[in-house]
Protein backbone atom coordinates (compact mmCIF):
# COMPACT_ATOMS: atom_id res chain seq x y z
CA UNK A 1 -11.74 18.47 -7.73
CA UNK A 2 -9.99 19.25 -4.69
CA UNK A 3 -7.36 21.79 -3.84
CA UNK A 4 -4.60 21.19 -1.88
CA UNK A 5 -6.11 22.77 1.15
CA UNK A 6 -9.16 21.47 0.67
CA UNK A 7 -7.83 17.45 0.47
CA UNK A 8 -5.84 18.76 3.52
CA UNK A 9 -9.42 19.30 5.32
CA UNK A 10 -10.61 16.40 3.95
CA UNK A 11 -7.63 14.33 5.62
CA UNK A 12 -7.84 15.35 8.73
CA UNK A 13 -12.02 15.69 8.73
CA UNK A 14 -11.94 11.82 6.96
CA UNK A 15 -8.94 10.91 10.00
CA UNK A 16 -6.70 9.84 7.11
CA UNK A 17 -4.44 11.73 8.80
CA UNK A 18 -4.32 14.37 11.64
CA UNK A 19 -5.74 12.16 14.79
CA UNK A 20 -6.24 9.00 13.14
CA UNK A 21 -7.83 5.52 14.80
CA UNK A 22 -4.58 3.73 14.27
CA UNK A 23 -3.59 2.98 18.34
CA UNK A 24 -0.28 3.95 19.64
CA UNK A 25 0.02 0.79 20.75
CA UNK A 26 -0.60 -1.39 17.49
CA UNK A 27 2.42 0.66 16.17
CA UNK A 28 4.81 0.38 18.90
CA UNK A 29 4.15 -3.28 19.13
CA UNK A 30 4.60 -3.34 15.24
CA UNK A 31 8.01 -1.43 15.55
CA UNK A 32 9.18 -3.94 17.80
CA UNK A 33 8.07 -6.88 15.75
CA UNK A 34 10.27 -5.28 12.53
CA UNK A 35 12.86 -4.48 14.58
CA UNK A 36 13.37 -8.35 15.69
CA UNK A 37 13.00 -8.88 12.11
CA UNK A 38 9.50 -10.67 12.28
CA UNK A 39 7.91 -11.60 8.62
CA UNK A 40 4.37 -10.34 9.90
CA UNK A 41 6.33 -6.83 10.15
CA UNK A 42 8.66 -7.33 7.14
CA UNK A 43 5.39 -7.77 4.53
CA UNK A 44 8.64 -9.09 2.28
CA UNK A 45 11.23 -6.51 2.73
CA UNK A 46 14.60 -7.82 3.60
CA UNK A 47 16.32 -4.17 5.47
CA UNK A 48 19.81 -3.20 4.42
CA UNK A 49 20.69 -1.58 7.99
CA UNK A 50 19.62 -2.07 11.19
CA UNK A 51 16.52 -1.04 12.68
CA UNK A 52 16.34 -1.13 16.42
CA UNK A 53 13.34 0.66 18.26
CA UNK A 54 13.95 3.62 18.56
CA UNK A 55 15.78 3.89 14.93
CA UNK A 56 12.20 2.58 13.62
CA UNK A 57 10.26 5.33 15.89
CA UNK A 58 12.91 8.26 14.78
CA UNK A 59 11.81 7.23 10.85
CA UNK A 60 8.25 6.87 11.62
CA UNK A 61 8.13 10.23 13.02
CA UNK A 62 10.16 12.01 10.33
CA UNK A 63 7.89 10.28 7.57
CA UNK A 64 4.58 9.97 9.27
CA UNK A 65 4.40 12.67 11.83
CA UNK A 66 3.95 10.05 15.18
CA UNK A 67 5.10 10.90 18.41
CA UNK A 68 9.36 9.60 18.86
CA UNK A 69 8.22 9.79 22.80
CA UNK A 70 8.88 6.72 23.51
CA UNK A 71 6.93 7.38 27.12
CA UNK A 72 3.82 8.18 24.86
CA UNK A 73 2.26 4.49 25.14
CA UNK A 74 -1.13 4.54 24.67
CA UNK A 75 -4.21 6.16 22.94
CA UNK A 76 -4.81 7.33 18.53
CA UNK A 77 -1.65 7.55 16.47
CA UNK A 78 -0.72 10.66 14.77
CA UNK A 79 0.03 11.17 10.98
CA UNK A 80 0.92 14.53 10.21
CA UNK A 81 -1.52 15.90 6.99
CA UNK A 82 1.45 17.89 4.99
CA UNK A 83 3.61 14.74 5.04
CA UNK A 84 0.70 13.00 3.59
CA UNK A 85 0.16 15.61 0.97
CA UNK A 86 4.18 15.87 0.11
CA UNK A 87 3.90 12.38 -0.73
CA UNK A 88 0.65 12.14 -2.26
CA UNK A 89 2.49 14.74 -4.84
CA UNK A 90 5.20 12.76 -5.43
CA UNK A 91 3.51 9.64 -5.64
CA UNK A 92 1.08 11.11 -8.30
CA UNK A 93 4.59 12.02 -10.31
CA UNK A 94 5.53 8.50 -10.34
CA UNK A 95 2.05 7.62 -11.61
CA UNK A 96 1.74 10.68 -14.38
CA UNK A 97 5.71 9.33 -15.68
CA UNK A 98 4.39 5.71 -16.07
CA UNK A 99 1.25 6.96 -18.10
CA UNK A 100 3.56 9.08 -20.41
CA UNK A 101 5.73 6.33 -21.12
CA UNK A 102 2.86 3.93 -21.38
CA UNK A 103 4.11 1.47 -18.74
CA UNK A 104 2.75 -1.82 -17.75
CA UNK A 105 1.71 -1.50 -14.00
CA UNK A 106 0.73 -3.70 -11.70
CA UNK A 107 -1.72 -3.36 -9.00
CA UNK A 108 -2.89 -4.94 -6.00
CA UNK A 109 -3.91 -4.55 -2.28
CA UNK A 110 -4.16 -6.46 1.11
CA UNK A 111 -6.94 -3.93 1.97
CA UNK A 112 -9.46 -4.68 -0.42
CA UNK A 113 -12.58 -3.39 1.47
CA UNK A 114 -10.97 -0.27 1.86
CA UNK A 115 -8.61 0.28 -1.08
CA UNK A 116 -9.95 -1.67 -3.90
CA UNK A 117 -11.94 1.87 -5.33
CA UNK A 118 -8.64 4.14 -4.59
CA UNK A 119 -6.88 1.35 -7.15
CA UNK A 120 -9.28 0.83 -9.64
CA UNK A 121 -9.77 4.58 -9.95
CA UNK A 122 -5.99 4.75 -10.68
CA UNK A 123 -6.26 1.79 -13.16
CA UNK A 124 -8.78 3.46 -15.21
CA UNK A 125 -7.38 6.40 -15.62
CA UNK A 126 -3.87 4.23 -16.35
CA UNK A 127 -5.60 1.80 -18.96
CA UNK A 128 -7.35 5.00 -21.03
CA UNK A 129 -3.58 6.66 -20.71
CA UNK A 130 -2.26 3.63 -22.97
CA UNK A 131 -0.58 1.56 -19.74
CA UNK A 132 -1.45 -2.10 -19.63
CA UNK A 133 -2.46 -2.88 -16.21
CA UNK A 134 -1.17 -6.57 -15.89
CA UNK A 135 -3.46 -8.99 -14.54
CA UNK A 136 -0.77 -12.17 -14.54
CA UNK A 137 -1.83 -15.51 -12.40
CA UNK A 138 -5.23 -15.15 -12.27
CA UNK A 139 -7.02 -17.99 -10.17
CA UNK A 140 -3.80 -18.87 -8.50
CA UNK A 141 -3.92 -20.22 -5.46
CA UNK A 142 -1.37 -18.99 -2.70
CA UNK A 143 -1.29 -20.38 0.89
CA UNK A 144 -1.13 -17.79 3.19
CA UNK A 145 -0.37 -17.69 7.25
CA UNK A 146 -3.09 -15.99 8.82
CA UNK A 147 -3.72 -15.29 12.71
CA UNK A 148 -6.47 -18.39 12.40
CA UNK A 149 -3.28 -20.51 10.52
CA UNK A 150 -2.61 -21.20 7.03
CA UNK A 151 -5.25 -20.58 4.82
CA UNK A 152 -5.51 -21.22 0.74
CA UNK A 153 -6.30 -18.27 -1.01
CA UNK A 154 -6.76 -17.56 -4.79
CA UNK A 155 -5.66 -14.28 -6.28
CA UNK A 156 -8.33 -12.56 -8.18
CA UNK A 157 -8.43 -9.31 -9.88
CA UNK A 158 -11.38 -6.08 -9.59
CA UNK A 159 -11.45 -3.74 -12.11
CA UNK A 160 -7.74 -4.64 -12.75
CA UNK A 161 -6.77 -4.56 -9.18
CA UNK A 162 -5.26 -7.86 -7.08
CA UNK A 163 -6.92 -9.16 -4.41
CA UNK A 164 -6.70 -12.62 -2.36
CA UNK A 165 -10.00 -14.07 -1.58
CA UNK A 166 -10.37 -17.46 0.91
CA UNK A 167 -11.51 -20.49 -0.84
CA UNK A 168 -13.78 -22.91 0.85
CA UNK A 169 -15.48 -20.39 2.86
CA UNK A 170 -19.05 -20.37 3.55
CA UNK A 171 -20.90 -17.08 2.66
CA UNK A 172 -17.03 -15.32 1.50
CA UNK A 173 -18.53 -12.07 -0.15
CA UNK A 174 -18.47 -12.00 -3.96
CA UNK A 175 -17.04 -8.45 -3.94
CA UNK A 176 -14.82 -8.65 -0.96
CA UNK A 177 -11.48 -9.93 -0.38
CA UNK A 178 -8.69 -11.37 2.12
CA UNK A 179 -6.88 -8.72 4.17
CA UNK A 180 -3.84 -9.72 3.97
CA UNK A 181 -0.08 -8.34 4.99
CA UNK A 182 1.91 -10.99 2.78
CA UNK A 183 4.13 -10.39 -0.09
CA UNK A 184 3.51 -14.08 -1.44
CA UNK A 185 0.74 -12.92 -3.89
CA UNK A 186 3.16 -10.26 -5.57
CA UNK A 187 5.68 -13.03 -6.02
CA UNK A 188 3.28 -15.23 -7.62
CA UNK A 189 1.66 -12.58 -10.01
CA UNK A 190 5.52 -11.70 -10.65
CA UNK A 191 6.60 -15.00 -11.33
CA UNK A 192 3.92 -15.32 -13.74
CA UNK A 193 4.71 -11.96 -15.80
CA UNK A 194 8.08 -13.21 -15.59
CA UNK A 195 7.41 -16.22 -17.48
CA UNK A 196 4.94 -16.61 -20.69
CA UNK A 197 2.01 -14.93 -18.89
CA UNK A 198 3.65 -11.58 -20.42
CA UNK A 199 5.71 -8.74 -19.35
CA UNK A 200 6.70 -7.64 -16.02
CA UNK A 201 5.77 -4.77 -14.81
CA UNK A 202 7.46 -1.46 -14.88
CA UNK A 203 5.69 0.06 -11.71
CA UNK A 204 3.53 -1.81 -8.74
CA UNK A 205 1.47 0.41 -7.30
CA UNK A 206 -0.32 -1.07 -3.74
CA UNK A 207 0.18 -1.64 -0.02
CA UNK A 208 1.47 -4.20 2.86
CA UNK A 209 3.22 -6.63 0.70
CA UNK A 210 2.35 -6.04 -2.79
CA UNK A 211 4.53 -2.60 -2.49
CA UNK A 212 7.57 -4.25 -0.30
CA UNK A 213 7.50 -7.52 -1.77
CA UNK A 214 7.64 -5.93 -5.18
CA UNK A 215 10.40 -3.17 -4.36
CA UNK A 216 12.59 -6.39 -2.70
CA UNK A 217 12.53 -7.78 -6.15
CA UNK A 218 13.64 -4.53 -7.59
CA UNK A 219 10.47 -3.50 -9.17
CA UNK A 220 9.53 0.03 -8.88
CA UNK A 221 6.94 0.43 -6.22
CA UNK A 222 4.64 3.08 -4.82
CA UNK A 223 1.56 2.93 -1.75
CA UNK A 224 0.05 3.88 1.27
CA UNK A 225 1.34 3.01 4.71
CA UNK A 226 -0.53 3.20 7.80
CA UNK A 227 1.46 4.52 11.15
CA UNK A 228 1.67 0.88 11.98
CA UNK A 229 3.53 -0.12 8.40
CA UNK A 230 7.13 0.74 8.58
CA UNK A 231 8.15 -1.75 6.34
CA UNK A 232 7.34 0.48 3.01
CA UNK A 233 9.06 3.59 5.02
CA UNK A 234 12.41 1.50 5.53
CA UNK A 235 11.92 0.33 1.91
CA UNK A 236 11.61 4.25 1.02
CA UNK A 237 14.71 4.92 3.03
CA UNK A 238 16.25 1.97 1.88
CA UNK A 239 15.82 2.70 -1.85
CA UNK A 240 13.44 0.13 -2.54
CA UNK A 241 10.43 1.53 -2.02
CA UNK A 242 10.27 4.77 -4.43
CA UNK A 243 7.07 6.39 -2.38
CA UNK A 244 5.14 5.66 0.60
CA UNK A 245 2.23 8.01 1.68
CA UNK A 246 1.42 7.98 5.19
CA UNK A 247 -2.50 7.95 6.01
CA UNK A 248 -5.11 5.50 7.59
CA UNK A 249 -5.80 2.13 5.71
CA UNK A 250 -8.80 1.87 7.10
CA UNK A 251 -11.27 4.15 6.67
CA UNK A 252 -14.57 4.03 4.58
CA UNK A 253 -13.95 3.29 1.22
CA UNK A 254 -15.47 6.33 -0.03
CA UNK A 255 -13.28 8.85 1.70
CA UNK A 256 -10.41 7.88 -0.48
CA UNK A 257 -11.57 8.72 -3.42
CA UNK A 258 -10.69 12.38 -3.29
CA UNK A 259 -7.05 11.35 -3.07
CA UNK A 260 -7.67 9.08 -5.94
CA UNK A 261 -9.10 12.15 -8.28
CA UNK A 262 -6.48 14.63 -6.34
CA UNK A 263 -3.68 12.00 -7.57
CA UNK A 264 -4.78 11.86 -11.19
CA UNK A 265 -5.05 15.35 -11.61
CA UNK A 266 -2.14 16.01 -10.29
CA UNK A 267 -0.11 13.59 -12.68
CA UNK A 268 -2.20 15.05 -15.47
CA UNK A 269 -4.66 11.78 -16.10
CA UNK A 270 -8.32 13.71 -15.15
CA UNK A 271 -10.81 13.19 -17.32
C-alpha cells in the first residue's frame, strides 16, 4: 500500500501527473471548443455561467496545475501532483460514504483500455461493502458520433463496469471497448434504472461523459479528468460534478492501480 508520498512519486514517475503526455495544444484547442459551447467539449454538461478562454484556462490552472500563459502554445501539459492527491482524498470520501450507506453506484468509462481495472477494482471492493453496482441496459445499443461518423455501439459491462463496444466490426477485441467522450450511454443506462430495470443510482463514479452526463441529470458524480477535460472541472465548479481528479487518462493500465488501492484504503474498503 502506498503512502501519500510514495503515490506522489508514483504520479509523477507513471506521468499521471507532473509532466504528463497530454499536449498543450490538444487542451487549448479543447478550451476553445467548450468555450463555443461544442458537444465534443461539453461530454453532456450544459454550464450555468460563461466560460470564455481564458475563464476556462484560469479554472484549469487552479484545478489542474496547467500553465494560464496563454503565450505557452506548444509542447506536454502540466498537472500539478498535490492537486491530484487533494482530490484523490476527497474523491475516496465520496466513495468510503456510499459504501457505509450501502449505495447503489453506477460505473462506467469512455477509456476502457486504460480505466476499466481502476473501476472494477473500485467495484469490488463496493459490491463486498454491501453497494449494488447497477448494471441497467445491458446490450443496448446507442448510436454514437465518432470522428469516422456515427457508429452503433452496444453498452456492455466488465466486472460491473460500462463500456461501449462497436458492433459489426471485424476483429473488435473481446476485452476491449469504444473510447468514447459521449454522455448518451449514461442516459441510456439511466433511463433504464429509472424505469423497471431497478433503482437509480445514488453515486456514478467514471469519466468524459458518464461523470458530466450523470451530474447534468443531478446524479451525484465523481472521476478523473485529463488537462484536456474541462467539462467535469466546470461541472465541479458548477456544483454538478461533486469531484474531479486531475491526472493522465492515458497511461498503461497498470499504473493506475496504485490509485485504485490508495483510494480504497483511504475510504476504509482494503481488504
Amino acid at each position: 500500500m502506498l503512502g501519500t508520498g510514495a503515490l506522489r512519486a508514483h504520479l509523477i514517475e507513471a506521468r499521471l501527473a507532473g509532466t504528463v503526455a497530454t499536449r498543450r495544444e490538444k487542451s487549448l484547442a479543447r478550451y476553445r471548443l467548450f468555450a463555443a459551447r461544442d458537444p465534443r467539449a461539453l461530454l453532456g454538461l450544459d454550464p450555468e455561467g460563461d466560460w470564455p478562454v481564458g475563464e476556462v484556462l484560469r479554472l484549469m490552472g487552479q484545478k489542474c496545475g496547467v500553465s494560464v500563459d496563454l503565450a505557452h502554445t506548444s509542447g506536454p501539459d502540466e498537472i500539478d501532483p498535490d492537486r491530484t492527491l487533494a482530490a484523490l482524498d476527497r474523491f475516496a470520501e465520496r466513495v468510503g460514504e456510499a459504501a457505509g450507506r450501502r449505495a447503489p453506484v453506477l460505473i462506467g468509462t469512455g477509456h476502457p483500455h486504460r480505466l476499466v481495472g481502476f473501476y472494477a477494482t473500485l467495484a469490488d471492493a463496493l459490491s463486498s461493502a454491501g453497494c449494488p453496482v447497477l448494471t441497467p441496459a445491458y446490450g443496448a445499443r446507442v448510436d454514437i458520433a465518432t470522428r469516422f461518423g456515427v457508429r452503433t455501439c452496444t453498452l456492455d459491462y466488465v466486472r460491473g463496469v460500462a463500456v461501449m463496444r462497436e458492433t459489426g466490426v471485424r476483429g473488435a477485441p473481446g476485452t476491449g471497448g469504444v473510447h468514447t467522450h459521449s454522455p448518451l450511454p449514461v442516459r441510456t443506462a439511466l433511463a433504464a434504472s429509472g424505469g423497471c430495470a431497478g433503482p437509480l443510482p445514488a453515486l456514478v463514479i467514471g469519466d468524459h461523459g458518464w461523470a458530466c452526463g450523470a451530474g447534468q441529470l443531478g446524479i451525484e458524480a465523481i472521476g478523473p479528468a485529463d488537462a484536456d477535460d474541462p467539462a467535469l472541472f466546470v461541472g465541479e465548479v458548477e456544483g454538478r460534478v461533486s469531484v474531479a481528479v486531475p491526472l493522465d487518462d492515458g497511461v498503461p493500465s497498470a499504473h493506475y492501480q496504485p490509485l485504485a488501492r490508495y483510494v480504497l484504503n483511504r475510504a476504509y474498503l482494503s481488504r
